[in-house]
PDB file of N, CA and C in Angstrom:
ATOM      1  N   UNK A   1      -8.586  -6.049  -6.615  1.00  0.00           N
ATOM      2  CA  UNK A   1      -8.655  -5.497  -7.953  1.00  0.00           C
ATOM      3  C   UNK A   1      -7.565  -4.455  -8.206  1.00  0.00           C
ATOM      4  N   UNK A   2      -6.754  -3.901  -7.348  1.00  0.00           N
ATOM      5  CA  UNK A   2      -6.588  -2.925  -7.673  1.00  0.00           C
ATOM      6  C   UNK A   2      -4.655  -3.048  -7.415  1.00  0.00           C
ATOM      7  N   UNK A   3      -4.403  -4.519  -7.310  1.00  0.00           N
ATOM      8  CA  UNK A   3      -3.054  -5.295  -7.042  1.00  0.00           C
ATOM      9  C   UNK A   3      -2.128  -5.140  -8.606  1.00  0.00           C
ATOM     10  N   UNK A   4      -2.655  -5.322  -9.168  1.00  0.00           N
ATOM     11  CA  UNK A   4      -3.085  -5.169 -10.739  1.00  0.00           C
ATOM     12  C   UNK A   4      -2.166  -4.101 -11.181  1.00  0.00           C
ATOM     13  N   UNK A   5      -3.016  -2.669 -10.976  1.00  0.00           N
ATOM     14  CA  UNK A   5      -2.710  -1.361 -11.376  1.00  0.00           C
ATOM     15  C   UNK A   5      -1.628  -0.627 -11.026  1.00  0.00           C
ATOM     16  N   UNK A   6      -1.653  -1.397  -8.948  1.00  0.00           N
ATOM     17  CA  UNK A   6      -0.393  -0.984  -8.587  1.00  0.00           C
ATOM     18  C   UNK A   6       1.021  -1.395  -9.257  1.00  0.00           C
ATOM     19  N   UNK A   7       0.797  -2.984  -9.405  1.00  0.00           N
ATOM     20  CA  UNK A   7       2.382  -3.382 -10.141  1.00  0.00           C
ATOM     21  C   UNK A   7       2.681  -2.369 -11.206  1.00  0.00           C
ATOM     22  N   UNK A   8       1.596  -2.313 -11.973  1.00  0.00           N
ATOM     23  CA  UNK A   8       1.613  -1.221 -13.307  1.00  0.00           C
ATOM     24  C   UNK A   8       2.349   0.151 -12.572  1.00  0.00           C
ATOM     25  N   UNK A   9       2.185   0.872 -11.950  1.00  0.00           N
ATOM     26  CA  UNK A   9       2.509   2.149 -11.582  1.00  0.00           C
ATOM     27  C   UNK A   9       3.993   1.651 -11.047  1.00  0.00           C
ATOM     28  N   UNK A  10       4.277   0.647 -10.613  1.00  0.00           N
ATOM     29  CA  UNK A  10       5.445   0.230 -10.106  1.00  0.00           C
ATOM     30  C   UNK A  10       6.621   0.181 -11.349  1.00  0.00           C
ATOM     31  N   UNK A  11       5.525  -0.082 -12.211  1.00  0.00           N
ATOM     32  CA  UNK A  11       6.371  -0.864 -13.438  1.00  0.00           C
ATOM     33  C   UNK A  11       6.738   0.317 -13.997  1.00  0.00           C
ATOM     34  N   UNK A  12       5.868   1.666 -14.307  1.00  0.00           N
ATOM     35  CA  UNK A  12       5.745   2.777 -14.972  1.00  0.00           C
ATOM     36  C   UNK A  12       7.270   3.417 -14.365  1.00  0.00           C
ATOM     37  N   UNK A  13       7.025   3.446 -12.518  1.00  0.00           N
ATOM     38  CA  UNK A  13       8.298   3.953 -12.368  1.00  0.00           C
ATOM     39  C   UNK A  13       9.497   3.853 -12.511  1.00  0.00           C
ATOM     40  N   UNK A  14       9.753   2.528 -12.509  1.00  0.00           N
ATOM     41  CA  UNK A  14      10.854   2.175 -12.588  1.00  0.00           C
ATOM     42  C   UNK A  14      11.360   1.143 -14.138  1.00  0.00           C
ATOM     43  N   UNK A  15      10.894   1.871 -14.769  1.00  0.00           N
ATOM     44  CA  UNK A  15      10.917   1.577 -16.357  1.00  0.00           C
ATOM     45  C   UNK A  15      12.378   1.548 -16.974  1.00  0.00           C
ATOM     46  N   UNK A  16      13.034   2.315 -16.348  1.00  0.00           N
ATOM     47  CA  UNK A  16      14.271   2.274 -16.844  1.00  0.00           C
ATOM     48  C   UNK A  16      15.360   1.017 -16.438  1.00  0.00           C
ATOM     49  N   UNK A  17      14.791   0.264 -15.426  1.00  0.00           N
ATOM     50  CA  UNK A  17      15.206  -0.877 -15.125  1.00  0.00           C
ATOM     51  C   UNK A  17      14.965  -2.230 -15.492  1.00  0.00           C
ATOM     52  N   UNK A  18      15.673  -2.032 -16.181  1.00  0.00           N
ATOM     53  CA  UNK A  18      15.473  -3.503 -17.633  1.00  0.00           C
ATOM     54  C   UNK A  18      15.532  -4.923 -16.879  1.00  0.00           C
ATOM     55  N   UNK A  19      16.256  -4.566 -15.669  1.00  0.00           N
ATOM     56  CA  UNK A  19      16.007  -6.144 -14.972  1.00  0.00           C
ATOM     57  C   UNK A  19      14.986  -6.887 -14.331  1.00  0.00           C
ATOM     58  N   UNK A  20      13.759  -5.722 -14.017  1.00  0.00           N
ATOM     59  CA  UNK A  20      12.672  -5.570 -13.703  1.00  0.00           C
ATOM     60  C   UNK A  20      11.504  -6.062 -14.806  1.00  0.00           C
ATOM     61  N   UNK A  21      10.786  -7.338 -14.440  1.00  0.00           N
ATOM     62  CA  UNK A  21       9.717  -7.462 -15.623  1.00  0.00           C
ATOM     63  C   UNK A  21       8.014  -7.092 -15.000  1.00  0.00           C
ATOM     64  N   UNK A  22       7.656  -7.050 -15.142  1.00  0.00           N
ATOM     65  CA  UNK A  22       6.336  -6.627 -14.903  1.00  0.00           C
ATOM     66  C   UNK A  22       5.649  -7.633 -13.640  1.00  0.00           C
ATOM     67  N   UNK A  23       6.518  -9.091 -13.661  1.00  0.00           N
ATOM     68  CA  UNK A  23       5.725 -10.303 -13.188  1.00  0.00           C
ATOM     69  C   UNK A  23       6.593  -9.769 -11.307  1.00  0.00           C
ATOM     70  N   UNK A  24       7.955  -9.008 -11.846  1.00  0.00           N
ATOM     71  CA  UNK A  24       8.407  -8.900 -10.195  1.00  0.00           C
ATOM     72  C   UNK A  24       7.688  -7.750  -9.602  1.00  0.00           C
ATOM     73  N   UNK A  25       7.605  -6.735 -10.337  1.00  0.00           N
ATOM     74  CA  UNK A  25       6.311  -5.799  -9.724  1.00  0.00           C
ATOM     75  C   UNK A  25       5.311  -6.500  -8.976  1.00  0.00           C
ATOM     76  N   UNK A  26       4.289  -7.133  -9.687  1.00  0.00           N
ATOM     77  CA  UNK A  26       3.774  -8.111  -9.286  1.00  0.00           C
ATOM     78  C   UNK A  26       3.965  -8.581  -8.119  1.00  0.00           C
ATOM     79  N   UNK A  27       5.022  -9.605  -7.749  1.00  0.00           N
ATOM     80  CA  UNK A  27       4.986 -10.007  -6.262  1.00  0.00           C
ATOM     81  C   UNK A  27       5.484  -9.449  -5.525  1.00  0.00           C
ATOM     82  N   UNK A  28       6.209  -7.944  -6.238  1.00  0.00           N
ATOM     83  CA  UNK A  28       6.212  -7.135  -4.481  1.00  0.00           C
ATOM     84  C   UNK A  28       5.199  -6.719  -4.662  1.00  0.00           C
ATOM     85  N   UNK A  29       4.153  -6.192  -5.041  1.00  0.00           N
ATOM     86  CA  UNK A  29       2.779  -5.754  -5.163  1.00  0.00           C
ATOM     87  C   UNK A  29       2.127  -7.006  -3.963  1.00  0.00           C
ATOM     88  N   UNK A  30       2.631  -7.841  -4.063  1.00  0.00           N
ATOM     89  CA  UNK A  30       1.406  -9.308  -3.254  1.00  0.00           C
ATOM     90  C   UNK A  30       2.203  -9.215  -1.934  1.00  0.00           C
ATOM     91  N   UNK A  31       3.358  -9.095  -2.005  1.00  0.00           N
ATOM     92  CA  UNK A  31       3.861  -8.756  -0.267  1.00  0.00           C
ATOM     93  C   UNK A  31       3.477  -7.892   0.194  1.00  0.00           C
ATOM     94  N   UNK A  32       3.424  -6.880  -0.563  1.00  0.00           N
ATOM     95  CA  UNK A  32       3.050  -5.726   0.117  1.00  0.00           C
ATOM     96  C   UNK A  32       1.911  -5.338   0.638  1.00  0.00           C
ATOM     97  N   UNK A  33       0.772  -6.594  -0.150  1.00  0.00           N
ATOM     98  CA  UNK A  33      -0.233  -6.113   0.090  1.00  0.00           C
ATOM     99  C   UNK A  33      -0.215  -7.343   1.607  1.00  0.00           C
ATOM    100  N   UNK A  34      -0.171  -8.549   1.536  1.00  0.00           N
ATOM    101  CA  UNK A  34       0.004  -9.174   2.515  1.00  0.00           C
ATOM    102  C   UNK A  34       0.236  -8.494   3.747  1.00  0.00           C
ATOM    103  N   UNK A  35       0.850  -8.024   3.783  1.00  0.00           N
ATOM    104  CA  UNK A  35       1.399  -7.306   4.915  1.00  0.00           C
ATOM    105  C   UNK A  35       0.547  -6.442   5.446  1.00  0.00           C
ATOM    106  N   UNK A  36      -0.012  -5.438   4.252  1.00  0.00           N
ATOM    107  CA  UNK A  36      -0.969  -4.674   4.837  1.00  0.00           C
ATOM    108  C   UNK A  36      -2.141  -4.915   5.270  1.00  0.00           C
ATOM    109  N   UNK A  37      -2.515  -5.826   4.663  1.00  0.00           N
ATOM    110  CA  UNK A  37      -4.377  -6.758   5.048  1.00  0.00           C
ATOM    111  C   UNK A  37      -3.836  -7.415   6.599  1.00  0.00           C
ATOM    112  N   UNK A  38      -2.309  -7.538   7.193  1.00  0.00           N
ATOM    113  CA  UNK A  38      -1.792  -7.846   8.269  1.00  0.00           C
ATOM    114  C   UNK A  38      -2.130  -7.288   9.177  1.00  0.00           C
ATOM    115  N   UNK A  39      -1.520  -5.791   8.645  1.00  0.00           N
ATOM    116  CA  UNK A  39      -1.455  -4.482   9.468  1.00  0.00           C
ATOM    117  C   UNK A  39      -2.862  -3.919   9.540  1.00  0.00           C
ATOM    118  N   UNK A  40      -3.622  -4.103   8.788  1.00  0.00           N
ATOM    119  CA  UNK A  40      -5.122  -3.728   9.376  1.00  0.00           C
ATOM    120  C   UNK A  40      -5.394  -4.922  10.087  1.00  0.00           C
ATOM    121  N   UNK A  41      -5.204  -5.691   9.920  1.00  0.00           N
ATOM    122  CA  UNK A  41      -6.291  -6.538  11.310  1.00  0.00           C
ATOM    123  C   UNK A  41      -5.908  -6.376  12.501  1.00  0.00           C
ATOM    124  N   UNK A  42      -4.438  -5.851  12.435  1.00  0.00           N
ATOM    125  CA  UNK A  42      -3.825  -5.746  13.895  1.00  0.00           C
ATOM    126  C   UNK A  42      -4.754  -4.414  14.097  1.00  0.00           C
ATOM    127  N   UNK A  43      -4.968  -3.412  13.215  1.00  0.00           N
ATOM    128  CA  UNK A  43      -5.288  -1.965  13.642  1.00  0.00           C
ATOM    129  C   UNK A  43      -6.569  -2.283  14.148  1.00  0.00           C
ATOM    130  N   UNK A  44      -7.285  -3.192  13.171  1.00  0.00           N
ATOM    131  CA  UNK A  44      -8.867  -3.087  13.692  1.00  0.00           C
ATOM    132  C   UNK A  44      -9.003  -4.085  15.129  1.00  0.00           C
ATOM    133  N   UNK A  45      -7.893  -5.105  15.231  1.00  0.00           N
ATOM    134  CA  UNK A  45      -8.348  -5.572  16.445  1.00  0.00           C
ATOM    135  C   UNK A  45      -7.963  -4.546  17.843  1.00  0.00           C
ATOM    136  N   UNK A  46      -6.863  -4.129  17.290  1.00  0.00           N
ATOM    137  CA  UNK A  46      -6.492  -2.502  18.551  1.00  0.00           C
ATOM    138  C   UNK A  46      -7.711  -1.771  18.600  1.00  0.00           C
ATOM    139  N   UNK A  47      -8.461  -1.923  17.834  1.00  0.00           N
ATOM    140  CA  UNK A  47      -9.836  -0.882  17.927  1.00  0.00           C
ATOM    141  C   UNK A  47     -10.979  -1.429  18.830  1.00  0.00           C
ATOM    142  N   UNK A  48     -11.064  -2.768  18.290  1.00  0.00           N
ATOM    143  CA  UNK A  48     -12.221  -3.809  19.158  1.00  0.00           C
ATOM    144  C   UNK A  48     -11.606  -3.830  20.831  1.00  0.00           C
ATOM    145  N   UNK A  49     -10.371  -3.827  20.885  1.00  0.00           N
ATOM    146  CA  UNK A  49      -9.977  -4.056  22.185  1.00  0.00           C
ATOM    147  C   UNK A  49      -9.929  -2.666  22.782  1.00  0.00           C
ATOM    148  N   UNK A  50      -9.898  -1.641  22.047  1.00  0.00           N
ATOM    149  CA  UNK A  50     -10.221  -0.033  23.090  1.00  0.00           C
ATOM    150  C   UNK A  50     -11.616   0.219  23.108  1.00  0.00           C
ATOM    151  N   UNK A  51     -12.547  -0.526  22.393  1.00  0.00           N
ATOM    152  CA  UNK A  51     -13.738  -0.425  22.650  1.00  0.00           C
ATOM    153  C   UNK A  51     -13.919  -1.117  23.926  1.00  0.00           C
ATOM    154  N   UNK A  52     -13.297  -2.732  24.041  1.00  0.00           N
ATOM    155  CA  UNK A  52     -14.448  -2.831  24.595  1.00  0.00           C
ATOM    156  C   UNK A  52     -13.418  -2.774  26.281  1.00  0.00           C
ATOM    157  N   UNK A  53     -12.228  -1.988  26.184  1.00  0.00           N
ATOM    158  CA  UNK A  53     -11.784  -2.372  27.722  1.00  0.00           C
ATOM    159  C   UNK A  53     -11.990  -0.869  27.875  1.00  0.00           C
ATOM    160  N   UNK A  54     -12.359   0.677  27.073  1.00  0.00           N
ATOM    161  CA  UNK A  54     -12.099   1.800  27.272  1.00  0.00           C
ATOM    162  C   UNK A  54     -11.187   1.965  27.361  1.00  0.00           C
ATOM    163  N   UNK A  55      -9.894   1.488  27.578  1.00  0.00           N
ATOM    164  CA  UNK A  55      -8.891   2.205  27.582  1.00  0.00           C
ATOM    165  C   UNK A  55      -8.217   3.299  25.500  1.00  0.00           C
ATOM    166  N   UNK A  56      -8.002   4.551  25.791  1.00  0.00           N
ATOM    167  CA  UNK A  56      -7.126   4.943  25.109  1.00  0.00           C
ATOM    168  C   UNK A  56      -6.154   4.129  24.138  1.00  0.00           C
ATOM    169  N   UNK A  57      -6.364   3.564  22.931  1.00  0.00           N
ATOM    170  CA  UNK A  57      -4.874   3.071  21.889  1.00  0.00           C
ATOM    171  C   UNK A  57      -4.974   3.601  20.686  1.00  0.00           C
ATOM    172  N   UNK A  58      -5.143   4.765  20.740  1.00  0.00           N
ATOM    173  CA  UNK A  58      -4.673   5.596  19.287  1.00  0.00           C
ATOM    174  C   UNK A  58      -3.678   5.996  18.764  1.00  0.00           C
ATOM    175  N   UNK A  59      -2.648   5.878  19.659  1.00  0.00           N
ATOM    176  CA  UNK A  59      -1.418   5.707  19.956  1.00  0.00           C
ATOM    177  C   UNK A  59      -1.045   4.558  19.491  1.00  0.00           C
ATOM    178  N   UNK A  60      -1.315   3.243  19.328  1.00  0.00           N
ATOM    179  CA  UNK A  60      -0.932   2.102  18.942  1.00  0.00           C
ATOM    180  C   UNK A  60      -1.337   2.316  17.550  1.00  0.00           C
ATOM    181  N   UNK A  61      -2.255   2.556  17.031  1.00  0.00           N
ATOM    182  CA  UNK A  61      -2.865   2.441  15.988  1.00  0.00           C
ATOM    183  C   UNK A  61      -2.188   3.512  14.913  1.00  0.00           C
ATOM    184  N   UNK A  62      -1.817   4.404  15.527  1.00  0.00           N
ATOM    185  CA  UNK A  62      -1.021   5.682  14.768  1.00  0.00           C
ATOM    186  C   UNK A  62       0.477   5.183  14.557  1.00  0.00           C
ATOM    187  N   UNK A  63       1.281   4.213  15.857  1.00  0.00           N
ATOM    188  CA  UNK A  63       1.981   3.696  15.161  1.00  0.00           C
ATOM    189  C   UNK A  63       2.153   2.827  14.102  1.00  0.00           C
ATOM    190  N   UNK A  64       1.130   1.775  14.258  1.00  0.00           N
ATOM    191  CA  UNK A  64       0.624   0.982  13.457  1.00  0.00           C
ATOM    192  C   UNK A  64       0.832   1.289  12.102  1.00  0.00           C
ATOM    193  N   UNK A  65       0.142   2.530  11.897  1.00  0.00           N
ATOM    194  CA  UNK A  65      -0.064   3.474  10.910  1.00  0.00           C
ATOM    195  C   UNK A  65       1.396   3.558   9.987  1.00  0.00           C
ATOM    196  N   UNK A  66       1.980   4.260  11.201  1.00  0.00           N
ATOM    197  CA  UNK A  66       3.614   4.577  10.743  1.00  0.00           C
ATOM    198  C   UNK A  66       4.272   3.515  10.075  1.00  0.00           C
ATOM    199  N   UNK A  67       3.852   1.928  10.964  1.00  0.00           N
ATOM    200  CA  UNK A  67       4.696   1.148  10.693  1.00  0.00           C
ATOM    201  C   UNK A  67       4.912   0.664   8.917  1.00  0.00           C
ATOM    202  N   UNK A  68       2.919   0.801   8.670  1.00  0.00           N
ATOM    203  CA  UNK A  68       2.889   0.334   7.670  1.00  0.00           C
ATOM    204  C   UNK A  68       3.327   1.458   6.462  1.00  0.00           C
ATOM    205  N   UNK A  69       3.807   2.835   6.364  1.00  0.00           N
ATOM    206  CA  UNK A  69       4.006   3.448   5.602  1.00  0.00           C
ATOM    207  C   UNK A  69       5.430   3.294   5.904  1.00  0.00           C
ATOM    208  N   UNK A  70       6.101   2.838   6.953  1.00  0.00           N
ATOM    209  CA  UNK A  70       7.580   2.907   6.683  1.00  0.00           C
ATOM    210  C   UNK A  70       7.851   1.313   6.403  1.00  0.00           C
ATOM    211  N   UNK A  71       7.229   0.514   6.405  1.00  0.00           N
ATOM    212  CA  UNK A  71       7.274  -0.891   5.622  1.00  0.00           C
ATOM    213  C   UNK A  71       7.554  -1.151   4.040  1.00  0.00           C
ATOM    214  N   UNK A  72       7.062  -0.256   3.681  1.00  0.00           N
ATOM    215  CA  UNK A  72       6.461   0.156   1.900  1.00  0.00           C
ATOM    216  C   UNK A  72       7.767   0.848   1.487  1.00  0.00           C
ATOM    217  N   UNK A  73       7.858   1.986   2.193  1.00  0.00           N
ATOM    218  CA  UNK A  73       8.981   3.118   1.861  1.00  0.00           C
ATOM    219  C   UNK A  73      10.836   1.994   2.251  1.00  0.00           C
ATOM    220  N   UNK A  74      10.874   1.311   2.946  1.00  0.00           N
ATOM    221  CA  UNK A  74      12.196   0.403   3.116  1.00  0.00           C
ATOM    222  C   UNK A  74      12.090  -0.674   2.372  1.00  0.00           C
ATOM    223  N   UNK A  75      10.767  -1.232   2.230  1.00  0.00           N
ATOM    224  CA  UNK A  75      10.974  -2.221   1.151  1.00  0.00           C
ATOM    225  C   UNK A  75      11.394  -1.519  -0.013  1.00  0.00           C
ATOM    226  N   UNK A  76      10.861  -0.600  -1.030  1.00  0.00           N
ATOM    227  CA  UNK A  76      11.061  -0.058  -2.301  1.00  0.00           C
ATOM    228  C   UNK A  76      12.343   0.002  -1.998  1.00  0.00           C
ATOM    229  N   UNK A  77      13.184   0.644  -1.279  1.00  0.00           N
ATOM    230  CA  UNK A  77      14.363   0.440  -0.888  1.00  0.00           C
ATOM    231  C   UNK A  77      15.365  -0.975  -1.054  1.00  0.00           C
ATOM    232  N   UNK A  78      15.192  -1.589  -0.568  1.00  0.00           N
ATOM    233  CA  UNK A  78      15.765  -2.668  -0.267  1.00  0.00           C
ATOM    234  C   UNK A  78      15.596  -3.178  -1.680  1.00  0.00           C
ATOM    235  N   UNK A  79      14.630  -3.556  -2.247  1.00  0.00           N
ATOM    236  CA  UNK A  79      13.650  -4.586  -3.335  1.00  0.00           C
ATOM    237  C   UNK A  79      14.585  -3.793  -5.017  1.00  0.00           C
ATOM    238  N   UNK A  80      14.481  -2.777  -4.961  1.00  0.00           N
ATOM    239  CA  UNK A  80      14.954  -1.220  -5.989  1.00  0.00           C
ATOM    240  C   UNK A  80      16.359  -1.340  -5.985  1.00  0.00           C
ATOM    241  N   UNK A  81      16.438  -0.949  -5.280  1.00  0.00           N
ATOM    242  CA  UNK A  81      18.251  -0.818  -4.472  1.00  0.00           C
ATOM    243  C   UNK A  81      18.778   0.663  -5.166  1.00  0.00           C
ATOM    244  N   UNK A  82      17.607   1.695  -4.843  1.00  0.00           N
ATOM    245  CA  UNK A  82      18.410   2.616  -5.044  1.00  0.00           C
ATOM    246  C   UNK A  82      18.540   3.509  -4.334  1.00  0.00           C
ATOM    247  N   UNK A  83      18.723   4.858  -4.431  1.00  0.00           N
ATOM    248  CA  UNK A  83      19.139   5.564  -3.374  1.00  0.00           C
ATOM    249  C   UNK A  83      17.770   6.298  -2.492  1.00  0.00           C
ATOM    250  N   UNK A  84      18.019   6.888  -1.343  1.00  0.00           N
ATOM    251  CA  UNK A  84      16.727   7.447  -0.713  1.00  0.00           C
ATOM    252  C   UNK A  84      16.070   8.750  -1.126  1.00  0.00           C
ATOM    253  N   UNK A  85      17.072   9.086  -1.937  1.00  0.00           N
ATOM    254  CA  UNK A  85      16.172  10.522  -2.282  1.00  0.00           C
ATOM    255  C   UNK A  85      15.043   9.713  -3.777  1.00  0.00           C
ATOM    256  N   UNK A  86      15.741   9.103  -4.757  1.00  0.00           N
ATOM    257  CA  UNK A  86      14.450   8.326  -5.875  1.00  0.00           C
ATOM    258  C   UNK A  86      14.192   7.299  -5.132  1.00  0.00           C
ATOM    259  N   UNK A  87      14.325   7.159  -3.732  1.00  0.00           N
ATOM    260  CA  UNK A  87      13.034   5.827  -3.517  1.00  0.00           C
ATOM    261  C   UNK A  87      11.966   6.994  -3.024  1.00  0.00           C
ATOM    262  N   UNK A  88      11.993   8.176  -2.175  1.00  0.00           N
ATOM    263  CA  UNK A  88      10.982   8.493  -1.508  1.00  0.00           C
ATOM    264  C   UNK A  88      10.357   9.432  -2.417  1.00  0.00           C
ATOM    265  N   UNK A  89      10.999  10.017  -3.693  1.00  0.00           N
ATOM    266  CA  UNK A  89      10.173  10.428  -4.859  1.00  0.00           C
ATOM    267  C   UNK A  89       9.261   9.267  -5.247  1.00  0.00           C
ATOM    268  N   UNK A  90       9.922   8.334  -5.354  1.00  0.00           N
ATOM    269  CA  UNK A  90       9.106   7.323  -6.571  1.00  0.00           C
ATOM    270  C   UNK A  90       8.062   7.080  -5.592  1.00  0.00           C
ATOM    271  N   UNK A  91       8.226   6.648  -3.971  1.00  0.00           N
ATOM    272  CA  UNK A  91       7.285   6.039  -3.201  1.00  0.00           C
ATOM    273  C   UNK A  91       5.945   7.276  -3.040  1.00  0.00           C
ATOM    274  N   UNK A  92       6.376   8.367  -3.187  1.00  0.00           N
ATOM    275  CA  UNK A  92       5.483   9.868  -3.144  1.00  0.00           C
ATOM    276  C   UNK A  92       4.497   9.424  -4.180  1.00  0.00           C
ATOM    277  N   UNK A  93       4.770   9.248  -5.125  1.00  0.00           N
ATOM    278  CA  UNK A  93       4.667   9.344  -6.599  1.00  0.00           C
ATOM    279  C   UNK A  93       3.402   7.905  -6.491  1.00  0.00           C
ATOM    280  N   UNK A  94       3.849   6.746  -6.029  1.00  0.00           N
ATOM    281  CA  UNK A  94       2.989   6.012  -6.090  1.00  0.00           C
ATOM    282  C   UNK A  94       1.871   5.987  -5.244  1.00  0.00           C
ATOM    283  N   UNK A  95       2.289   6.854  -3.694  1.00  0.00           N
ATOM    284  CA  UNK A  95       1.236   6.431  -2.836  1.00  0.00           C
ATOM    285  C   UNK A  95      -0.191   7.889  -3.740  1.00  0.00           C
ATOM    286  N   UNK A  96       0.349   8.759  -4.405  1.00  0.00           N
ATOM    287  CA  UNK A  96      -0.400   9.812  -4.965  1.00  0.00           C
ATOM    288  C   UNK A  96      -1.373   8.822  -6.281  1.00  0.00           C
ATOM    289  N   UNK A  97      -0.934   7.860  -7.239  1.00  0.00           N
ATOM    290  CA  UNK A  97      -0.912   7.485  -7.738  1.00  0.00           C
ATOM    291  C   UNK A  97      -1.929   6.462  -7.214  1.00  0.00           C
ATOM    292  N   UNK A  98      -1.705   5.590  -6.396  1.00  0.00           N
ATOM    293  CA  UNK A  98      -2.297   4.388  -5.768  1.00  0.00           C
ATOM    294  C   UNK A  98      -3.575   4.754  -5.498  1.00  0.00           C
ATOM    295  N   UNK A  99      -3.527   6.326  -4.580  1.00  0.00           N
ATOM    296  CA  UNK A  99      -4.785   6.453  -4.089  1.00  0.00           C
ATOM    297  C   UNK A  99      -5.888   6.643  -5.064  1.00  0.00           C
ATOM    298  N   UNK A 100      -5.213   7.122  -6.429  1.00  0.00           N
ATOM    299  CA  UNK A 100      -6.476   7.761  -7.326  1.00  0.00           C
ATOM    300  C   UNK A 100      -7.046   6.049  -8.012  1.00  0.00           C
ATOM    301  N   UNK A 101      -5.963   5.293  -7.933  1.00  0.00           N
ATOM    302  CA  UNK A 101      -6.747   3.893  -8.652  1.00  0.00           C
ATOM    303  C   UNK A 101      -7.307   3.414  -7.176  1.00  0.00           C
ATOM    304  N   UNK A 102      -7.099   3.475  -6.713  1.00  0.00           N
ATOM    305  CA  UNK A 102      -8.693   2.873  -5.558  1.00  0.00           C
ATOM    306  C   UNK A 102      -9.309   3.707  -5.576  1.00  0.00           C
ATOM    307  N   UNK A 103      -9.156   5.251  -5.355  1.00  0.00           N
ATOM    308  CA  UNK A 103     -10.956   5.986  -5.265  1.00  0.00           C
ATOM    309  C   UNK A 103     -11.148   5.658  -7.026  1.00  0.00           C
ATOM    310  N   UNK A 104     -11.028   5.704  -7.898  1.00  0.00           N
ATOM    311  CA  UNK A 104     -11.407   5.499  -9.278  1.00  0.00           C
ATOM    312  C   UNK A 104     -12.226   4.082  -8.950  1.00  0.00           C
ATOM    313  N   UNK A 105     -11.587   2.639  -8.329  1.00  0.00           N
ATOM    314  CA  UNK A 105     -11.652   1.941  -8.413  1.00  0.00           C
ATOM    315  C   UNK A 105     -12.828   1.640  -7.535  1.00  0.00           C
ATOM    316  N   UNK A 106     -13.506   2.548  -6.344  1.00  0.00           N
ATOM    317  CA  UNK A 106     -14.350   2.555  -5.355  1.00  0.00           C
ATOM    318  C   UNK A 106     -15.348   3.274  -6.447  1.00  0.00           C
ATOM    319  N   UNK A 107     -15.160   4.002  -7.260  1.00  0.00           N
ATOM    320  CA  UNK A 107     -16.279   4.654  -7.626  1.00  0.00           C
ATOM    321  C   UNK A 107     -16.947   4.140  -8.565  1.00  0.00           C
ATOM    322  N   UNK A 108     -15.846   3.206  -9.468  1.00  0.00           N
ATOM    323  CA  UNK A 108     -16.611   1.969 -10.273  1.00  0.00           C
ATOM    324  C   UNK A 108     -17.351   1.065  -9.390  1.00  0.00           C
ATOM    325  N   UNK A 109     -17.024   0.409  -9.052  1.00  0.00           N
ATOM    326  CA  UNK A 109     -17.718  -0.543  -7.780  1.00  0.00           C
ATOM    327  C   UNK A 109     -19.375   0.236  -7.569  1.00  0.00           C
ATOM    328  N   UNK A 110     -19.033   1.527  -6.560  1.00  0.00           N
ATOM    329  CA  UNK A 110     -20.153   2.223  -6.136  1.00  0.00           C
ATOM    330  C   UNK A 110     -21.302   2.320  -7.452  1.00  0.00           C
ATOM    331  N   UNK A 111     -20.871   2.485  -8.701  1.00  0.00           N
ATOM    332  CA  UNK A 111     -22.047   2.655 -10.107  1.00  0.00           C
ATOM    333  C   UNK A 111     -22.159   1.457 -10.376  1.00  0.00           C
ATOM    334  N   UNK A 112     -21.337   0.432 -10.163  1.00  0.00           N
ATOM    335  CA  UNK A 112     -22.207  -1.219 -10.498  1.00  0.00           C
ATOM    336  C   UNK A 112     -22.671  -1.576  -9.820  1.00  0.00           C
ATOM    337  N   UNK A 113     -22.312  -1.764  -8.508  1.00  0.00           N
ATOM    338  CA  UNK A 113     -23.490  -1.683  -7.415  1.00  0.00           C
ATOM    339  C   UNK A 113     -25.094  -1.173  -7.173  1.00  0.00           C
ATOM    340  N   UNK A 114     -25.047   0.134  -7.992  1.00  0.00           N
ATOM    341  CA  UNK A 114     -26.218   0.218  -8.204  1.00  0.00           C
ATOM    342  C   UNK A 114     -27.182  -0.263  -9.421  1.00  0.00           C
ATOM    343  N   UNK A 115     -26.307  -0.461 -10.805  1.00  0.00           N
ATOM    344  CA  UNK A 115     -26.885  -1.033 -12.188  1.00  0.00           C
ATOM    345  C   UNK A 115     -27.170  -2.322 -11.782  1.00  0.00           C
ATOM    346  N   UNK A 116     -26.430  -2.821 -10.678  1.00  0.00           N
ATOM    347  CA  UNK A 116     -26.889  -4.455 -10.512  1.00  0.00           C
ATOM    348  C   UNK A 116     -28.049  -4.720 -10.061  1.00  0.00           C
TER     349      UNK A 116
END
């Protein structure tokens, strides 16, 4: 649900780029998310596997972590093509942005969940 809102905030930022239509937001919005529904299964299976051998991988998982916030931050890069000081504003800007439409978007959920 919330693939949607991001292109929108994507779109918001980079508005001044006329070559940009709303539909390419969009599918970097779907890579990006791809990737990340990736990067959690790798995280959660690093989790199932320190459960059940005990060993310590929080360390894996923290990179993990890293990987997927520096995935996001080089794509806008690459995808944008602009420089690093307005990609890591704009990327600031969205991950601040992103988070309030999923908790907004968790908290709708959480009140229909209960009217249902």
């Amino acid at each position: 649900m919330s693939l949607p809102f991001f292109a929108l905030i994507l779109k918001l930022l980079y508005v001044r780029r006329k070559n940009f239509y709303y539909s390419d937001h969009a599918v970097f919005t779907l890579y990006h998310y791809i990737f990340s529904f990736i990067l959690l299964m790798a995280i959660m299976g690093v989790g199932q596997l320190s459960d059940w051998t005990g060993i310590s991988l929080g360390w894996v998982i923290l990179l993990l972590f890293l990987v997927w916030i520096g995935y996001l931050l080089i794509a806008m890069k690459n995808f944008y093509r602009q420089g690093w000081r307005k990609t890591i504003v704009k990327f600031l800007i969205l991950d601040f942005l992103g988070f309030f439409v999923v908790l907004f978007l968790f908290m709708v959920f959480l009140v229909l969940s209960f009217l249902v």
